[in-house]
Protein backbone atom coordinates (compact mmCIF):
# COMPACT_ATOMS: atom_id res chain seq x y z
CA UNK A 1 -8.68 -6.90 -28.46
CA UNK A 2 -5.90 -6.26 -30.57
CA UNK A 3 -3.06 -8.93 -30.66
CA UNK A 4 0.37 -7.22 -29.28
CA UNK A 5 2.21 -8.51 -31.98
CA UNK A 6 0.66 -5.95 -34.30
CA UNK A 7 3.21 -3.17 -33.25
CA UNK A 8 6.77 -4.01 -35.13
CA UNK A 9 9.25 -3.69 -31.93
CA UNK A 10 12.49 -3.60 -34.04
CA UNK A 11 11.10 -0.08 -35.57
CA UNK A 12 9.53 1.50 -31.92
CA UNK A 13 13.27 0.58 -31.01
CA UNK A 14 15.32 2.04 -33.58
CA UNK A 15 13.09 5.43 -33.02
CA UNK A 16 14.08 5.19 -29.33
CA UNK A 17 17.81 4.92 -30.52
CA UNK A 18 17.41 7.95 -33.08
CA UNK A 19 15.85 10.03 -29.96
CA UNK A 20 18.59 9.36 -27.80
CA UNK A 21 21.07 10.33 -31.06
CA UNK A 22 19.35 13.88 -31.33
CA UNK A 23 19.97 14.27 -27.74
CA UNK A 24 23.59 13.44 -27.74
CA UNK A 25 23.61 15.73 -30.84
CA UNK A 26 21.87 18.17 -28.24
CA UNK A 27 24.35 17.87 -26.17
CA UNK A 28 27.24 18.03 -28.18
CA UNK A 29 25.97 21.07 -29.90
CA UNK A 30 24.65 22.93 -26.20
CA UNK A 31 28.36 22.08 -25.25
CA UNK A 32 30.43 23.72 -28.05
CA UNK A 33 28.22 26.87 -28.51
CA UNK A 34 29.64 29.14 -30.73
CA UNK A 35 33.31 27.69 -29.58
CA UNK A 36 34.69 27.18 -33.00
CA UNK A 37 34.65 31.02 -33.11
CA UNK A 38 30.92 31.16 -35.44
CA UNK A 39 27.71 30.49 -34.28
CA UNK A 40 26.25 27.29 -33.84
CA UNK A 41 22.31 28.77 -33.20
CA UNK A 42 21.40 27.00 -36.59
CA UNK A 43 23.12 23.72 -36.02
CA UNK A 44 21.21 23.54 -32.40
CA UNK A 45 18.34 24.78 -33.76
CA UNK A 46 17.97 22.15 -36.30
CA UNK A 47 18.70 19.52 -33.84
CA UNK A 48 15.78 20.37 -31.96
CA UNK A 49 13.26 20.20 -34.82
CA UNK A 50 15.22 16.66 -35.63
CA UNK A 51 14.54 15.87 -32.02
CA UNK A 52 10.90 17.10 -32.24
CA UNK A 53 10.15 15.28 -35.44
CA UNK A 54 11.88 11.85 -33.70
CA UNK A 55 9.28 12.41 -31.10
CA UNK A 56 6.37 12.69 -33.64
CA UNK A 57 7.11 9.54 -34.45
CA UNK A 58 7.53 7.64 -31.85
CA UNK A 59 4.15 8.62 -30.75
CA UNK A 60 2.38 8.18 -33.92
CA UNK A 61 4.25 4.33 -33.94
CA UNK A 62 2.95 3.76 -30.06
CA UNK A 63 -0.73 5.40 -30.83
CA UNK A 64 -4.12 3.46 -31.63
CA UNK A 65 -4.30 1.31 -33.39
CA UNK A 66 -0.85 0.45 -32.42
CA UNK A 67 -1.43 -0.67 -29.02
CA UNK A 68 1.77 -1.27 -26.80
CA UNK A 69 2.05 -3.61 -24.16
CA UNK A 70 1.53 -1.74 -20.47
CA UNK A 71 4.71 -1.69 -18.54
CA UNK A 72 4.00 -1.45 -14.55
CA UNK A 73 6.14 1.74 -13.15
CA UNK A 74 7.01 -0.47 -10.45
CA UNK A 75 9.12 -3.28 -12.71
CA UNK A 76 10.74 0.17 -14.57
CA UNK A 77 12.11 1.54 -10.78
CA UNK A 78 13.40 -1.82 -10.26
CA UNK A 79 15.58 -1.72 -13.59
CA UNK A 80 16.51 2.13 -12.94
CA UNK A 81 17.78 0.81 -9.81
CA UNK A 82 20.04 -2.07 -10.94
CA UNK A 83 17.52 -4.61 -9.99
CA UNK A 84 16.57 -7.88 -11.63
CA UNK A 85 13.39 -7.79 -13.03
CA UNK A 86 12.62 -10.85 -12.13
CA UNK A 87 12.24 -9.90 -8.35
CA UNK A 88 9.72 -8.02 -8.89
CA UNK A 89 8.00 -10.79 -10.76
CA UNK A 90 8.57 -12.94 -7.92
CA UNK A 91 7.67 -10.80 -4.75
CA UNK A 92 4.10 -9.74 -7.11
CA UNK A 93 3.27 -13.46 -7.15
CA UNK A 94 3.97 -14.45 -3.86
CA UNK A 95 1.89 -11.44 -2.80
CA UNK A 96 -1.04 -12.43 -5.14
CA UNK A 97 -0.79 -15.95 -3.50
CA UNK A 98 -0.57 -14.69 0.18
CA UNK A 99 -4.06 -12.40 -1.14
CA UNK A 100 -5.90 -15.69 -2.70
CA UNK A 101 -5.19 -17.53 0.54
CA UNK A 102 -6.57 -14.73 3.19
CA UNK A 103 -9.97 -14.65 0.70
CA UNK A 104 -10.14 -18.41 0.81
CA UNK A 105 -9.97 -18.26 4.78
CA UNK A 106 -12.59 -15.15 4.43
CA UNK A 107 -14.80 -17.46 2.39
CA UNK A 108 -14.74 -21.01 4.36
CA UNK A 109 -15.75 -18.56 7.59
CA UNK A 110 -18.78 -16.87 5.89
CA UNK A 111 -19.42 -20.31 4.64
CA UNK A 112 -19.31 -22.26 7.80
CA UNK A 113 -20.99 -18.67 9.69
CA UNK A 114 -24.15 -19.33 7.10
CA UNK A 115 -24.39 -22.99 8.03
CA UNK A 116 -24.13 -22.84 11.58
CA UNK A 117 -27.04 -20.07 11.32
CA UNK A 118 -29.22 -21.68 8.93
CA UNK A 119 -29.16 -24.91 11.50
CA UNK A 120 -30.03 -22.80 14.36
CA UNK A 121 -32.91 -20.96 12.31
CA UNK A 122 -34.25 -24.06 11.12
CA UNK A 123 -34.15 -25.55 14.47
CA UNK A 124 -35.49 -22.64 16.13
CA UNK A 125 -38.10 -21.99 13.62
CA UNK A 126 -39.12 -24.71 11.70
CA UNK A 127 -41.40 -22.81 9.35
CA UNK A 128 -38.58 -21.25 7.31
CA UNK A 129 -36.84 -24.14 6.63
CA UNK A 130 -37.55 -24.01 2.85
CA UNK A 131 -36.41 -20.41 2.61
CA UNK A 132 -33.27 -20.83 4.67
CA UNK A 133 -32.82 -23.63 2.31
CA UNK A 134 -33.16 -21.33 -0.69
CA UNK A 135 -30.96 -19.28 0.91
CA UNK A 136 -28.31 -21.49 1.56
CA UNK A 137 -28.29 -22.54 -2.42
CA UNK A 138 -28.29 -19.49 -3.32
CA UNK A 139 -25.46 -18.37 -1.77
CA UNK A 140 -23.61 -20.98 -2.95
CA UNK A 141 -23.70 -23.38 0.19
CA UNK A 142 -24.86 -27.04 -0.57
CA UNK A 143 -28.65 -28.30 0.27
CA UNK A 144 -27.01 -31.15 2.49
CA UNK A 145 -26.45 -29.13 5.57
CA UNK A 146 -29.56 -27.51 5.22
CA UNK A 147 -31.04 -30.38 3.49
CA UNK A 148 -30.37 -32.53 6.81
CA UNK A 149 -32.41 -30.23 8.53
CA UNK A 150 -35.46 -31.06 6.09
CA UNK A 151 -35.77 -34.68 6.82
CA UNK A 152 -37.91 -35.29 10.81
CA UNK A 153 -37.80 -33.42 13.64
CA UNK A 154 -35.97 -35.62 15.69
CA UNK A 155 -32.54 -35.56 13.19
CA UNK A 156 -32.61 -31.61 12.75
CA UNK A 157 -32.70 -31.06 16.30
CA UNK A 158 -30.35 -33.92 17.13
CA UNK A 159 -27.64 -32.00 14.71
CA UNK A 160 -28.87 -29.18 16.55
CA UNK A 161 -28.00 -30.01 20.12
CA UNK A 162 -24.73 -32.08 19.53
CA UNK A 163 -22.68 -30.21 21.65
CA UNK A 164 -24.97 -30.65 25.08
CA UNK A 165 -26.09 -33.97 23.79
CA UNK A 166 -22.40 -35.57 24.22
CA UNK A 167 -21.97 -33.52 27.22
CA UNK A 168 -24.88 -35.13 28.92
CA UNK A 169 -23.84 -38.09 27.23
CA UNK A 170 -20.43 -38.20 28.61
CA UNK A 171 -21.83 -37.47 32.30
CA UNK A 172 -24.79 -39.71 32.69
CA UNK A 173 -23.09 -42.86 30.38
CA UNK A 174 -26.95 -42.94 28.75
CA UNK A 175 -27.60 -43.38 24.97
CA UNK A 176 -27.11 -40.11 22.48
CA UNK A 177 -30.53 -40.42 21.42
CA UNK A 178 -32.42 -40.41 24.81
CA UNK A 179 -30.06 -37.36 26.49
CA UNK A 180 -30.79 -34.96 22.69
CA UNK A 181 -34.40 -36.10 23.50
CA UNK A 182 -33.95 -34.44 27.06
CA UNK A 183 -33.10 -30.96 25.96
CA UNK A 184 -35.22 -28.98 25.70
CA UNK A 185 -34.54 -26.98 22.38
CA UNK A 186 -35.05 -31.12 20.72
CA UNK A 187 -38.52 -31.51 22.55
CA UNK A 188 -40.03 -28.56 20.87
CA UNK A 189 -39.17 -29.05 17.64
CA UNK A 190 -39.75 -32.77 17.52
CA UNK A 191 -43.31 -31.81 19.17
CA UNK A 192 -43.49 -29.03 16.73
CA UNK A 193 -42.95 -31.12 13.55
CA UNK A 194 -44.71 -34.36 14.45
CA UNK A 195 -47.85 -31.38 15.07
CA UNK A 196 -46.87 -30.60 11.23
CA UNK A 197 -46.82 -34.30 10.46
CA UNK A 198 -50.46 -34.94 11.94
CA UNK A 199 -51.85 -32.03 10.26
């Protein structure tokens, strides 16, 4: 990419100021038509071509290679309209930051949906637990909360069952370990992967 420095401002301005100078002329001349008692067709006339050949120039200075900086038609309504500039600069950040903070909550949702479903999967069917570990790390999730479910039967389906674990727990007064053991969701798959382990 071209550097922006390339393009020599002082001269794209002083072609702005010599188009606004033929149209004064423009002006002038369109205002006094043919008032000093001759006609002024020739002096308007060559206004316009002086006009026209401004133009030509200014787009030859602002064409490739000379690559001008892009201007938003947003920040140019704002200075039509009195405005500071620097409003506009401020209300386009703040919306940029309220966008990067609605993705991040977007993300950490998917991201905490994928590892609440690869513990169920694994727990419900312990045969896929290397591809919903693939999964996982592929998708940018860490191996530890799928990785926990790789280690024995009894931890995966322990993580599993938390949530009516401490319930039961919090009824009965027993121990965490011996109220997961009683569900049974954690009976199945610690049968099912001590099975595995004997084989």
């Amino acid at each position: 990419m071209a550097p922006l420095d390339k393009v020599d401002h002082g001269l794209v301005e002083q072609q702005l100021k010599d188009i606004i100078q033929d149209l004064y002329q423009i002006m002038v001349q369109t205002s006094t038509y043919d008032s000093m008692g001759r006609s002024s067709r020739d002096v308007l006339a060559n206004e316009i071509k002086t006009l026209s050949r401004s133009l030509q120039t200014l787009h030859a200075s602002a064409s490739p290679p000379n690559v001008l900086p892009s201007v938003p038609p947003e920040l140019l309504e704002y200075v039509d309209n009195g405005r500071n500039p620097d409003i506009y600069t401020r209300e386009f950040v703040e919306l940029v930051r309220r966008g990067n903070q609605v993705m991040r909550g977007k993300l950490h949702a998917f991201g905490t949906f994928r590892d609440v479903l690869a513990e169920q999967m694994t727990s419900a069917m312990p045969e896929l637990r290397d591809d919903v570990a693939h999964v996982v790390e592929a998708t940018g999730g860490s191996g530890s909360g799928s990785g926990g479910l790789g280690g024995d039967g009894g931890g995966g389906a322990s993580t599993t069952t938390t949530p009516p674990g401490r319930g039961v727990m919090e009824r009965n007064g027993g121990p965490a370990t011996g109220d997961a053991n009683s569900n049974a969701p954690t009976t199945e798959t610690g049968s099912a992967s001590a099975a595995g382990a004997s084989t």
